[in-house]
N, C-alpha and C. Protein backbone atom coordinates (compact mmCIF):
# COMPACT_ATOMS: atom_id res chain seq x y z
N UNK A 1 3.27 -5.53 -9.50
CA UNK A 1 3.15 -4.09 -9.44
C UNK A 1 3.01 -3.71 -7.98
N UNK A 2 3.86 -2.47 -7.94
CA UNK A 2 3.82 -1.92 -6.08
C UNK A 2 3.40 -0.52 -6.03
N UNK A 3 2.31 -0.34 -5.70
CA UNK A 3 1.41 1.21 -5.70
C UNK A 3 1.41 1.30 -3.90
N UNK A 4 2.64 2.26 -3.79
CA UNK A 4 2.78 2.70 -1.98
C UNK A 4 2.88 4.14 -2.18
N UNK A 5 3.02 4.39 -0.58
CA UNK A 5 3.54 6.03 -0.19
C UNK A 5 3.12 6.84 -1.59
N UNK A 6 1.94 6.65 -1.76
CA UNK A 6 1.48 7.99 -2.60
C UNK A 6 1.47 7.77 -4.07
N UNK A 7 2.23 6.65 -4.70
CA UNK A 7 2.66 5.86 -5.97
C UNK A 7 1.18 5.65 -7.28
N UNK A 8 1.21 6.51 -7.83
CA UNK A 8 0.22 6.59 -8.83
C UNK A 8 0.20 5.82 -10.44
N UNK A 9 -0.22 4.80 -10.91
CA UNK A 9 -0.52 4.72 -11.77
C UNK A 9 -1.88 5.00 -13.04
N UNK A 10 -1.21 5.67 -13.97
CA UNK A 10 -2.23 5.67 -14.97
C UNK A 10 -2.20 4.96 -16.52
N UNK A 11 -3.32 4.34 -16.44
CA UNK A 11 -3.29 3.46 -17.53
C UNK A 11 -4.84 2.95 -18.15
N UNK A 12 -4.78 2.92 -19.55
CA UNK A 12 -5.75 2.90 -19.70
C UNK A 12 -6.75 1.67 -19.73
N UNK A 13 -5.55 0.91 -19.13
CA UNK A 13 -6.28 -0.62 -18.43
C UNK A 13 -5.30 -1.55 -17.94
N UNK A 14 -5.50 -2.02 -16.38
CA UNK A 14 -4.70 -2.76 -16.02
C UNK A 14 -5.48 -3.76 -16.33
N UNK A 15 -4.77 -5.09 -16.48
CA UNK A 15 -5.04 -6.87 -16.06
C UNK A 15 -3.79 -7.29 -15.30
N UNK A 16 -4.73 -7.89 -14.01
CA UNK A 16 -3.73 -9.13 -13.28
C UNK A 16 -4.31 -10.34 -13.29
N UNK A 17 -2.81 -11.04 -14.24
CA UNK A 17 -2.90 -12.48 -14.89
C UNK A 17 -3.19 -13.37 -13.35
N UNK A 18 -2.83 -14.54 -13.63
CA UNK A 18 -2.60 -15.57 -13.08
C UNK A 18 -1.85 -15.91 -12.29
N UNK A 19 -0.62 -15.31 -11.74
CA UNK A 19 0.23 -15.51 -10.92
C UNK A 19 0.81 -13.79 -10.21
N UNK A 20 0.06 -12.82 -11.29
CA UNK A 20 0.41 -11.76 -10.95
C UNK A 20 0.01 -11.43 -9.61
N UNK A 21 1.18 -10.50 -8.88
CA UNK A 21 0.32 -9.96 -7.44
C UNK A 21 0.54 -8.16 -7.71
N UNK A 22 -0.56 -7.41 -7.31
CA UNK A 22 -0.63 -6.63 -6.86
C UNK A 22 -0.48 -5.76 -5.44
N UNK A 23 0.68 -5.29 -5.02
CA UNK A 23 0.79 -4.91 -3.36
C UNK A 23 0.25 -3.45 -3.09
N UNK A 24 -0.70 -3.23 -2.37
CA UNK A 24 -0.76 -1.72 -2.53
C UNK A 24 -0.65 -1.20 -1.18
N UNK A 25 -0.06 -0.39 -0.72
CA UNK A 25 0.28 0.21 0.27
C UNK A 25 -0.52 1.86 0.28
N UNK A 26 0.11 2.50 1.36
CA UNK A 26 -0.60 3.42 1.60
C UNK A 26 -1.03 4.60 0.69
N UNK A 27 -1.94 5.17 0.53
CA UNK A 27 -2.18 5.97 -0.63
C UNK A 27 -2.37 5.94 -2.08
N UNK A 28 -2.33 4.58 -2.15
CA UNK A 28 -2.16 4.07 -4.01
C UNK A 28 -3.27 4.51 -4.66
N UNK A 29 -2.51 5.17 -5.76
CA UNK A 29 -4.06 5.30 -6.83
C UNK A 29 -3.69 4.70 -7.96
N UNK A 30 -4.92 3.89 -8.24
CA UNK A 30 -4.98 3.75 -9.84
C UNK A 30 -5.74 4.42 -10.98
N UNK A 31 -5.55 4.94 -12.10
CA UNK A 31 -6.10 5.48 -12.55
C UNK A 31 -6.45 4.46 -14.15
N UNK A 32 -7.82 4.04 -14.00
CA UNK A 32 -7.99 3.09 -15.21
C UNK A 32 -8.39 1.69 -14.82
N UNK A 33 -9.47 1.42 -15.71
CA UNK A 33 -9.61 0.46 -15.11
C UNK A 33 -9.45 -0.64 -14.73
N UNK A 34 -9.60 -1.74 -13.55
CA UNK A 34 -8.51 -3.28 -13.52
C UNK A 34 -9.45 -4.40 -13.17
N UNK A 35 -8.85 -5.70 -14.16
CA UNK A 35 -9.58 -6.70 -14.49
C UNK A 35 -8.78 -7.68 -13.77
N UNK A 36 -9.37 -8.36 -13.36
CA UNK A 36 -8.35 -9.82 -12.64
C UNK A 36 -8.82 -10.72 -13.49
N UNK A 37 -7.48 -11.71 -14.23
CA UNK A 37 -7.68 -13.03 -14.65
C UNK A 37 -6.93 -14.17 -13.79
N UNK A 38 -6.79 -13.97 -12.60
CA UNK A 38 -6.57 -14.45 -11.26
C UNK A 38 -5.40 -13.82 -11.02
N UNK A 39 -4.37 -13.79 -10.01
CA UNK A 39 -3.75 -12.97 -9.31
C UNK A 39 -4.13 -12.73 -7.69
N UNK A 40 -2.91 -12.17 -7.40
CA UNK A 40 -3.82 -11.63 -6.28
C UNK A 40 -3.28 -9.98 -5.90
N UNK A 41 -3.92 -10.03 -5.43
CA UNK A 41 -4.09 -7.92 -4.26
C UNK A 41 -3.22 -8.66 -2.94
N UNK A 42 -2.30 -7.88 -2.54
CA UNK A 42 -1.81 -7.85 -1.08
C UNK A 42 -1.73 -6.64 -0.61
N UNK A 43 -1.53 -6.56 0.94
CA UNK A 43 -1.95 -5.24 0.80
C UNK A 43 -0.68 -4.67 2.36
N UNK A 44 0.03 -4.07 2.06
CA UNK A 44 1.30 -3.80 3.15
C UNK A 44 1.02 -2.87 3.67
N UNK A 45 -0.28 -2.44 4.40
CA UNK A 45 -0.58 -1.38 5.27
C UNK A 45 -2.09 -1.64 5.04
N UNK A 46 -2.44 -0.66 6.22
CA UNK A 46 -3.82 -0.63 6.36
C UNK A 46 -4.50 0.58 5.20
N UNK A 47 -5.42 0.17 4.62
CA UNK A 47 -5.60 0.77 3.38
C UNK A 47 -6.58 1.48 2.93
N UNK A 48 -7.71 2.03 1.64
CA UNK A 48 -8.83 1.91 1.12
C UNK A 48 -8.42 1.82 0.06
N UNK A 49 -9.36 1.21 -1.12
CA UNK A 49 -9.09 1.13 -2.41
C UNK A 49 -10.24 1.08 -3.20
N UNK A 50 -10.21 2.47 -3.82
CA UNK A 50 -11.86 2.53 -4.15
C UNK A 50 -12.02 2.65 -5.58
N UNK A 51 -11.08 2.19 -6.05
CA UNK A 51 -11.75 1.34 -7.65
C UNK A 51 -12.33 0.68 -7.24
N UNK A 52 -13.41 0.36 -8.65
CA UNK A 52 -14.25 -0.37 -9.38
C UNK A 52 -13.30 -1.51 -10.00
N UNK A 53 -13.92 -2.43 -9.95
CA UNK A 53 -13.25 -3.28 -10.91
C UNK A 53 -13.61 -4.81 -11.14
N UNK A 54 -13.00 -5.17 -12.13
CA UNK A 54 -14.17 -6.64 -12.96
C UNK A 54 -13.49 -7.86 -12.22
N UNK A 55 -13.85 -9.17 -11.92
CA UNK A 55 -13.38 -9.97 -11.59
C UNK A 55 -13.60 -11.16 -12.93
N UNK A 56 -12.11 -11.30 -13.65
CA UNK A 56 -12.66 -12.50 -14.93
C UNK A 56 -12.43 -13.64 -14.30
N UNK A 57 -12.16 -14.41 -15.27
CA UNK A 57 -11.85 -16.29 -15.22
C UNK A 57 -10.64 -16.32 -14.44
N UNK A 58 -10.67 -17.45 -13.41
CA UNK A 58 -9.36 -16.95 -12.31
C UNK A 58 -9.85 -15.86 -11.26
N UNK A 59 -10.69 -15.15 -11.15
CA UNK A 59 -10.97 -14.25 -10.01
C UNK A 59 -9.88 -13.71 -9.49
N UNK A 60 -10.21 -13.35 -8.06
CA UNK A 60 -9.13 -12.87 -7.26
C UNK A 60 -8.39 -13.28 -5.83
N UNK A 61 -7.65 -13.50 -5.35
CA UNK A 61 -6.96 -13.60 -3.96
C UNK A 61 -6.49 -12.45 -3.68
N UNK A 62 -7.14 -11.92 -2.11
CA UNK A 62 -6.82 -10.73 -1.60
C UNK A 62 -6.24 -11.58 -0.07
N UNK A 63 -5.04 -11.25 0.03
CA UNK A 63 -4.03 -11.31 0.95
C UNK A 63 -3.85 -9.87 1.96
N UNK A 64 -5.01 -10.08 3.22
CA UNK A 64 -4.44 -8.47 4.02
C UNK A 64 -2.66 -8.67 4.97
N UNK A 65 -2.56 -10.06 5.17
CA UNK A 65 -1.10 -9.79 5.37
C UNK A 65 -1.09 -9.21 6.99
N UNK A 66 -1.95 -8.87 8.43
CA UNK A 66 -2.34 -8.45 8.73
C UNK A 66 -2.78 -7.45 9.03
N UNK A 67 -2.91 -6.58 7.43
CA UNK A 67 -3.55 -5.19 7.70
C UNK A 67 -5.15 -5.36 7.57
N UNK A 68 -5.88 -4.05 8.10
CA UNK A 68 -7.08 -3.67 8.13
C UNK A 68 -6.91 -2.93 6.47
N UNK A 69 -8.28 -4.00 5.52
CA UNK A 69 -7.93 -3.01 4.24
C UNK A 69 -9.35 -2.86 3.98
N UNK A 70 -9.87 -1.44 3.39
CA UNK A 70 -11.12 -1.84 2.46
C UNK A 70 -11.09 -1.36 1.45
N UNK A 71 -12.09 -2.28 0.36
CA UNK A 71 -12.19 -1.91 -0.72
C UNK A 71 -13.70 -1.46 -0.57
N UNK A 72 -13.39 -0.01 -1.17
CA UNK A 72 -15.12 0.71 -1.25
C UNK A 72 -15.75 1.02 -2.68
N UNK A 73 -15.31 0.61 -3.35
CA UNK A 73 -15.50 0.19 -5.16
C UNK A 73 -16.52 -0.58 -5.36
N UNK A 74 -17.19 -0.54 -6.59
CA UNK A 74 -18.26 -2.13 -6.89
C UNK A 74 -16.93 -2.84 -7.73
N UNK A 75 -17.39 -4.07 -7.46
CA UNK A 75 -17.30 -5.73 -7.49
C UNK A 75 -17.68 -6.14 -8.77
N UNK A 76 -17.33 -6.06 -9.89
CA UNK A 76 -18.40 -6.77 -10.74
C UNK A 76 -17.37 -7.96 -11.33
N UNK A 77 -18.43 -8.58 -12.87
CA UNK A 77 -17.76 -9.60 -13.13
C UNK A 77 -18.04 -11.01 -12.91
N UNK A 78 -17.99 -12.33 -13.61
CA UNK A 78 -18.33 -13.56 -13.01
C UNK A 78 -17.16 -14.34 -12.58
N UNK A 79 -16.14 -13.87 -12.33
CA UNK A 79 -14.84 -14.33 -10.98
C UNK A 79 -15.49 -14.54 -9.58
N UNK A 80 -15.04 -15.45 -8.99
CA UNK A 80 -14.50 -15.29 -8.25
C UNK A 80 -14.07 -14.17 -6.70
N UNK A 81 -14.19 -14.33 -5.49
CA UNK A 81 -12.98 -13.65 -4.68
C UNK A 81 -12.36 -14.57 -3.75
N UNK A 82 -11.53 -14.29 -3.22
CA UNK A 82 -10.66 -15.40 -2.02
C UNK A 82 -10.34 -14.52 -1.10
N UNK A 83 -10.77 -14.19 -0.28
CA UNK A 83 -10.38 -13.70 1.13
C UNK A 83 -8.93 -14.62 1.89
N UNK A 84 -7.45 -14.01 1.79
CA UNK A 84 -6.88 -14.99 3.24
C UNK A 84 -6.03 -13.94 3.39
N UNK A 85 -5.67 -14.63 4.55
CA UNK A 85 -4.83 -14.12 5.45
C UNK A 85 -3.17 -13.40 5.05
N UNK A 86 -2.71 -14.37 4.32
CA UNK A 86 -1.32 -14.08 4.04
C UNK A 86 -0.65 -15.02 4.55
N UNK A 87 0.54 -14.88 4.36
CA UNK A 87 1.65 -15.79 4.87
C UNK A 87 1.74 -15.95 6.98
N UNK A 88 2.02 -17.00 7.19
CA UNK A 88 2.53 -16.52 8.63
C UNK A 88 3.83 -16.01 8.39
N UNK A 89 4.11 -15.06 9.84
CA UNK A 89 3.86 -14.59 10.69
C UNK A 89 2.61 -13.29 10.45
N UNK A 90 2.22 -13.43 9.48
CA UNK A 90 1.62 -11.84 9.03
C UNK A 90 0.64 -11.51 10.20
N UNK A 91 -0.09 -12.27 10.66
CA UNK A 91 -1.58 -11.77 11.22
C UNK A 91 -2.74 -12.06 10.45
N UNK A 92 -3.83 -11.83 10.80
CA UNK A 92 -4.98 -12.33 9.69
C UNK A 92 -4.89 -11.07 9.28
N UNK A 93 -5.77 -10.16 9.53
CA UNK A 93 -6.37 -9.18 8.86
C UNK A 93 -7.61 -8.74 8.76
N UNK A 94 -7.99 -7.86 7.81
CA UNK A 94 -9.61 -7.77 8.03
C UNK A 94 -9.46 -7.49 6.51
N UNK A 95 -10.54 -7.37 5.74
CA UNK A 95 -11.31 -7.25 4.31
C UNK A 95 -12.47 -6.32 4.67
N UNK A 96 -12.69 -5.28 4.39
CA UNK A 96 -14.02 -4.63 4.51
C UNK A 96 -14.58 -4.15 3.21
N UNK A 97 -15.91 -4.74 2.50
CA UNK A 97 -16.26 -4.34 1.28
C UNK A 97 -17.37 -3.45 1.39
N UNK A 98 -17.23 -2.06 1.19
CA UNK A 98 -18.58 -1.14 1.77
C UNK A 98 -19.02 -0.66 0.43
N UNK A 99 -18.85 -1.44 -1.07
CA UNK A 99 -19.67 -0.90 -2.51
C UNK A 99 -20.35 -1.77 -2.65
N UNK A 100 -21.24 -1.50 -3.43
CA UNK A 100 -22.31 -2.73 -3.70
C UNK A 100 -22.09 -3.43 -5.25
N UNK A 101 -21.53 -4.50 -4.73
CA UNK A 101 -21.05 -5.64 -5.90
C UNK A 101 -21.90 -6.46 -6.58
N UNK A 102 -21.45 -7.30 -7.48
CA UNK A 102 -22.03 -7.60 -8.91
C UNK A 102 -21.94 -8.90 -9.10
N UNK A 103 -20.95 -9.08 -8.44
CA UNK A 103 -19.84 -10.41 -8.99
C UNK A 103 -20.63 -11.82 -8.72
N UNK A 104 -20.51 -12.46 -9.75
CA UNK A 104 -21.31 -13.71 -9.28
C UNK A 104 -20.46 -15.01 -9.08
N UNK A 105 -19.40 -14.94 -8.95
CA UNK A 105 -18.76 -16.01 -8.93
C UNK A 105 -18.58 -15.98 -7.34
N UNK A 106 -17.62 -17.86 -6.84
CA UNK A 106 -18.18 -17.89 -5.56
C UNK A 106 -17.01 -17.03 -4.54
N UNK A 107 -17.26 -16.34 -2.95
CA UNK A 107 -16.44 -16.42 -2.10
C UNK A 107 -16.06 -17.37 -1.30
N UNK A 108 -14.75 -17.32 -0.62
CA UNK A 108 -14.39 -18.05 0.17
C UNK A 108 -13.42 -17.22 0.80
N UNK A 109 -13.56 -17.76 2.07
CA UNK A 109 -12.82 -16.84 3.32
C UNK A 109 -12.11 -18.18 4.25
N UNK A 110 -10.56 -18.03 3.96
CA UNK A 110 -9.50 -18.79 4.46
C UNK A 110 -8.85 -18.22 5.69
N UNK A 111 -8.48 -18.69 6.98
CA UNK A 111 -8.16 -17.98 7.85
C UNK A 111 -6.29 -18.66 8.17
N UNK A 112 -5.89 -19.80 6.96
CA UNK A 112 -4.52 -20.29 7.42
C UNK A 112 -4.40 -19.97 8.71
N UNK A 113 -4.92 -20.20 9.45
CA UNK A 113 -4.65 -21.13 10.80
C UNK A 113 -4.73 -19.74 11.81
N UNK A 114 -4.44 -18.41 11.24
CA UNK A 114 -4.34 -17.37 12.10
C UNK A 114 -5.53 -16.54 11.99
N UNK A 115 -6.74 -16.90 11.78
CA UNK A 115 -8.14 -16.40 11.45
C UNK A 115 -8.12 -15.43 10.34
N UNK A 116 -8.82 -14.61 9.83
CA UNK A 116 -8.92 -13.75 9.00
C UNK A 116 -10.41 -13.38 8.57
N UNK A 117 -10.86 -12.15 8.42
CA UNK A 117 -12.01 -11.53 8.41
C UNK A 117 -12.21 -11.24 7.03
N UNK A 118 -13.64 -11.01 6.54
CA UNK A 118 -14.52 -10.36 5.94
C UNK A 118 -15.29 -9.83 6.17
N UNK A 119 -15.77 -8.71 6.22
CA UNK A 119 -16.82 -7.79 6.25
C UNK A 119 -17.27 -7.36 5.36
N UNK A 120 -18.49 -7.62 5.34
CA UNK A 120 -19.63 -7.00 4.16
C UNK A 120 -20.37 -6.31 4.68
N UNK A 121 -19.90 -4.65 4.30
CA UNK A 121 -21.17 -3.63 4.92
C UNK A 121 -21.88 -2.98 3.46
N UNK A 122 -21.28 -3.42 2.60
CA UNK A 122 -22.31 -2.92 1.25
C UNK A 122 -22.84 -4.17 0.60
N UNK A 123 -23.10 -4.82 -0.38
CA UNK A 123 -23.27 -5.67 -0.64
C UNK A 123 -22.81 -6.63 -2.04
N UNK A 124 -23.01 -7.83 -1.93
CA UNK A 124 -22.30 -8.69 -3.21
C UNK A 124 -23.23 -9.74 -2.86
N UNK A 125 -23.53 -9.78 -4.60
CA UNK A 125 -24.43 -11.26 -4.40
C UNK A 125 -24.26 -12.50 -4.69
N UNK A 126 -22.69 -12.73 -4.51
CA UNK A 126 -21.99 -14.23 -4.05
C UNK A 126 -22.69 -15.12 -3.13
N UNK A 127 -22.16 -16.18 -3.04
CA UNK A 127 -22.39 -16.95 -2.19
C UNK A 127 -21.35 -17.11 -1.31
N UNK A 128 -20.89 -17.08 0.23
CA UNK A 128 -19.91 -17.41 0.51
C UNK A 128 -19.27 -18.39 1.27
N UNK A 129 -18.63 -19.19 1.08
CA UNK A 129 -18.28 -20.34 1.96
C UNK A 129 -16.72 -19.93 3.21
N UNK A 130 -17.21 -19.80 4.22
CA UNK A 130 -16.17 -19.68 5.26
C UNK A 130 -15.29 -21.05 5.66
N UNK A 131 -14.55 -20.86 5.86
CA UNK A 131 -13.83 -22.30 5.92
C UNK A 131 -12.85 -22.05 7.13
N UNK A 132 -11.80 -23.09 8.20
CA UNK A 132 -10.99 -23.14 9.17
C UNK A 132 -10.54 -21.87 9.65
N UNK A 133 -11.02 -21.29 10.51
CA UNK A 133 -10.24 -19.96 11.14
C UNK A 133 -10.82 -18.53 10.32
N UNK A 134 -11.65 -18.89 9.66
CA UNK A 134 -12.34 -17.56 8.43
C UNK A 134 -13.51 -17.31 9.36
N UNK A 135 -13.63 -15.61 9.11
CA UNK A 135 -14.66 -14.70 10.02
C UNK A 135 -15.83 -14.41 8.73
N UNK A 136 -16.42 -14.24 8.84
CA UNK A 136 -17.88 -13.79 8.01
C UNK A 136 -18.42 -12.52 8.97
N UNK A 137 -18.11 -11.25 8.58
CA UNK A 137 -18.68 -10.21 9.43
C UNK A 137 -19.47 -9.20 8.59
N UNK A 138 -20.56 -8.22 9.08
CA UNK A 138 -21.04 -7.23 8.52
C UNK A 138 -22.21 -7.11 8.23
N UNK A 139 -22.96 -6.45 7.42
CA UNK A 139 -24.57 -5.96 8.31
C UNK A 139 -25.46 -7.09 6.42
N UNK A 140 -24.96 -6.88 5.25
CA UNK A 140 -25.43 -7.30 4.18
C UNK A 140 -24.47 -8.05 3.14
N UNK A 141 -25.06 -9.19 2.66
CA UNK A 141 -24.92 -10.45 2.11
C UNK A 141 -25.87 -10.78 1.08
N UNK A 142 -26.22 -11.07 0.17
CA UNK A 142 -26.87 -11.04 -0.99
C UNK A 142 -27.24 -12.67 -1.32
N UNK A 143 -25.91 -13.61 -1.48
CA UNK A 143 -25.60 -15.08 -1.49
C UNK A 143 -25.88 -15.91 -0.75
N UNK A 144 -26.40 -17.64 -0.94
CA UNK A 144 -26.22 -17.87 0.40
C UNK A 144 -24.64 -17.89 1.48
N UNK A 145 -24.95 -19.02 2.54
CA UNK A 145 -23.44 -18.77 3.47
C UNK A 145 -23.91 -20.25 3.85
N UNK A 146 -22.59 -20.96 3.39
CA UNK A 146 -21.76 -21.79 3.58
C UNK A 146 -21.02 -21.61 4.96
N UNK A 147 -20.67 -22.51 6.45
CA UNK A 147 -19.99 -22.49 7.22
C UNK A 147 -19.72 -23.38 7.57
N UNK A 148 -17.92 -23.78 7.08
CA UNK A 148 -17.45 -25.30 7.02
C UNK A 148 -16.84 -25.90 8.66
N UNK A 149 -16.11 -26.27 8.86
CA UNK A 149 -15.83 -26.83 10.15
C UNK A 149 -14.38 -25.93 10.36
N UNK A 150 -14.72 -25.20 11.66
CA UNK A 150 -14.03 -24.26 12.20
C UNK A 150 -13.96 -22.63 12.06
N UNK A 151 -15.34 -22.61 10.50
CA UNK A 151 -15.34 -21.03 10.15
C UNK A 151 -16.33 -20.28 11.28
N UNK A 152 -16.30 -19.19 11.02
CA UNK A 152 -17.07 -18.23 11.94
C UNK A 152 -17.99 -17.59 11.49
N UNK A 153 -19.29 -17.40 11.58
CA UNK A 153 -20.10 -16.03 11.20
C UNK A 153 -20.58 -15.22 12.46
N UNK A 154 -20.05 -13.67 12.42
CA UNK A 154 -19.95 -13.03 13.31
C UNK A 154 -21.40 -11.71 12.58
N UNK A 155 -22.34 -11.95 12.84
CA UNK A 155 -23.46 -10.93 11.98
C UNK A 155 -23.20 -9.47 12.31
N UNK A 156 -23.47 -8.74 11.78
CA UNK A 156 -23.62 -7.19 12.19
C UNK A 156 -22.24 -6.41 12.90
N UNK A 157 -22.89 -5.17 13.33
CA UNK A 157 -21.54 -4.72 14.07
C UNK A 157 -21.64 -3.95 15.46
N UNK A 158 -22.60 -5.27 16.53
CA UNK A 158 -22.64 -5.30 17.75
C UNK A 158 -23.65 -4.46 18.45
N UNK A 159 -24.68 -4.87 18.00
CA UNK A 159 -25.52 -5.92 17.62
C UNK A 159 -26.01 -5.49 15.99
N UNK A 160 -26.28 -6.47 15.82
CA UNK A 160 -26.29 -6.04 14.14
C UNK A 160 -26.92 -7.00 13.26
N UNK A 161 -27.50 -6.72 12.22
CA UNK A 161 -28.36 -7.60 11.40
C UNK A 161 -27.76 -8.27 10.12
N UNK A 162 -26.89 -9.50 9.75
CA UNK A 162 -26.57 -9.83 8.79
C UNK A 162 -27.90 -10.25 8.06
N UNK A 163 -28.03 -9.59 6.83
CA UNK A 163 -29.00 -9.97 5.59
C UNK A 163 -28.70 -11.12 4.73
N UNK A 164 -29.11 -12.43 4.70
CA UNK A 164 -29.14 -13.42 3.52
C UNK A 164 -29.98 -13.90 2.38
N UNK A 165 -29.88 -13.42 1.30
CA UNK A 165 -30.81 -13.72 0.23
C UNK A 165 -30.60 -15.28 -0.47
N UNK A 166 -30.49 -16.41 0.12
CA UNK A 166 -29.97 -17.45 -0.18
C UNK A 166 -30.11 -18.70 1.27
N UNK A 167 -29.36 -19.37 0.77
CA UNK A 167 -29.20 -20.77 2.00
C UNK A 167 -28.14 -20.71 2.64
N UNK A 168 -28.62 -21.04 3.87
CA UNK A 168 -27.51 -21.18 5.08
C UNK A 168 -27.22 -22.30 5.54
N UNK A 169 -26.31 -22.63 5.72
CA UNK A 169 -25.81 -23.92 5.60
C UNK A 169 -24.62 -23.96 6.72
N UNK A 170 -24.63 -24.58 7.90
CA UNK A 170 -23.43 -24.80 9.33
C UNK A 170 -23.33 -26.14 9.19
N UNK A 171 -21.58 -26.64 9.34
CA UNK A 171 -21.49 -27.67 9.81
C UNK A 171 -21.62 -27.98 11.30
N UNK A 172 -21.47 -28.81 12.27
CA UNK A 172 -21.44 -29.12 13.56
C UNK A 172 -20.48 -28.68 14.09
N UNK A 173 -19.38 -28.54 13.55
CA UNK A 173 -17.90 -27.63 14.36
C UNK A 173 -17.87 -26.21 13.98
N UNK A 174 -18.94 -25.66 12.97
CA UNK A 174 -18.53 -24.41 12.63
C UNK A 174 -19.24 -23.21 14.14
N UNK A 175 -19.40 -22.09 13.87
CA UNK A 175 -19.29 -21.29 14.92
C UNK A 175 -20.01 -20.09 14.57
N UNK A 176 -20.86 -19.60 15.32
CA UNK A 176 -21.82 -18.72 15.20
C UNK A 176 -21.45 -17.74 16.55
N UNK A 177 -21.51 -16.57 16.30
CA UNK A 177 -20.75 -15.45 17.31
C UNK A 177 -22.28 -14.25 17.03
N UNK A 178 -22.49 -14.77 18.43
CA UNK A 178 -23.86 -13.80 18.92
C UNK A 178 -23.78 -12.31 19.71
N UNK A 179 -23.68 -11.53 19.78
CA UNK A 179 -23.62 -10.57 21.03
C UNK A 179 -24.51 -10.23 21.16
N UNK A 180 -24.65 -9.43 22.24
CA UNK A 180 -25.89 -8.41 22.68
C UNK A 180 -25.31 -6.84 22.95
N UNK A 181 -25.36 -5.78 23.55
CA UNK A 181 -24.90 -4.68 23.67
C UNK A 181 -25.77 -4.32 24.73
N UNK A 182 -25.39 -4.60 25.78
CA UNK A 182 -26.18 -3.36 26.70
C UNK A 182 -26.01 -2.06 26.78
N UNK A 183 -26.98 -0.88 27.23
CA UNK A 183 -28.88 -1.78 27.67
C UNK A 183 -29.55 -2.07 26.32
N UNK A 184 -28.93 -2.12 25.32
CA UNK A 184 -29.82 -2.24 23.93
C UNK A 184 -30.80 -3.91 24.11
N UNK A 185 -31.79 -3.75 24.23
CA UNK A 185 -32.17 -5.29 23.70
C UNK A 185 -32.10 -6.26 22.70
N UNK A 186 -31.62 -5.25 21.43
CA UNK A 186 -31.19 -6.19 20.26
C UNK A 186 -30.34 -7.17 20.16
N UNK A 187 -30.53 -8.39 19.56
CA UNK A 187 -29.40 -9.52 19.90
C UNK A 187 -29.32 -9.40 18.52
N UNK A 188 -27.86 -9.50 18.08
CA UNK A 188 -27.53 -10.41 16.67
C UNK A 188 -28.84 -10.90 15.81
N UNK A 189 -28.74 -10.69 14.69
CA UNK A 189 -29.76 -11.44 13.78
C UNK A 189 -28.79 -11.84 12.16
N UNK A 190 -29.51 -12.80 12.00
CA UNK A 190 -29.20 -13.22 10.74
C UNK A 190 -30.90 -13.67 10.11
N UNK A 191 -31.06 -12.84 8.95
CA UNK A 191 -32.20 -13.19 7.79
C UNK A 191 -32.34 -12.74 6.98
């Protein structure tokens, strides 16, 4: 399904199966509500997408492709999410989730080799594991955080307080991104 340039669907319930992708481009509305039984969201422009919506068995893969997208909807559901990048040449992208989610199944943030972001400025109480070239950004986190060899956690938004209700966990190659902001004295925090 392709919801662009203004492209409205109404229905009184979407599901995306297992192989299904969803592309949504600029302006898409859906009207009704949508369940993922895996699939994924891509997203061919920089976006918002502010359904609500359930994550089932199979969860979700969100592909920004390198657009800036957010979803400002709650999260619910025991799926699953997958944060990546997209195909090369795309760019990474960014993910920004500013509703406060539900979902208990796990994240993971893939950066295929060209990095790729998440931002959590509302909250979800996943756990998330960052993995090769994957960003972990934004002020609240619910789950613990997993950071495998080569992922990133970048806290807050300069200088800024990432919140963890859970375990933190760095490998030796993974990567922790501190700033400061002058003249502010606040440095980065994570707790």
């Amino acid at each position: 399904m392709i919801l662009q340039n203004g492209g409205t669907v109404t229905a009184v319930g979407v599901v995306l199966w297992n192989t299904g992708i969803m592309t949504l481009g600029a302006n898409a509305t859906l009207n009704g509500p949508l369940t993922t039984m895996g699939g994924a969201i891509e997203t061919a422009n920089n976006i918002t997408f502010a359904n609500n919506f359930a994550l089932g068995t199979g969860g979700l893969v969100v592909r920004t492709n390198g657009f800036n997208s957010t979803f400002s909807g709650a999260i619910s559901g025991s799926g699953g999410l997958t944060k990546s990048s997209g195909l090369p040449p795309r760019g990474p992208g960014t993910l920004t989730l500013t509703g406060n989610s539900s979902y208990t199944g796990p994240t993971a943030i893939f950066g295929g080799g060209q990095g790729g972001k998440l931002v959590v400025d509302g909250s979800i109480a996943s756990a998330v594991t960052i993995n090769n070239t994957g960003t972990l950004g934004g002020q609240r986190h619910g789950g613990g955080i997993t950071i495998n060899s080569g992922g990133i956690l970048a806290p807050g938004d300069s200088p800024g307080i990432l919140t963890v209700n859970g375990n933190y966990n760095q490998t030796s190659a993974a990567c922790s991104m501190w700033k400061s902001a002058a003249p502010q004295p606040e440095p980065d925090l994570i707790r």
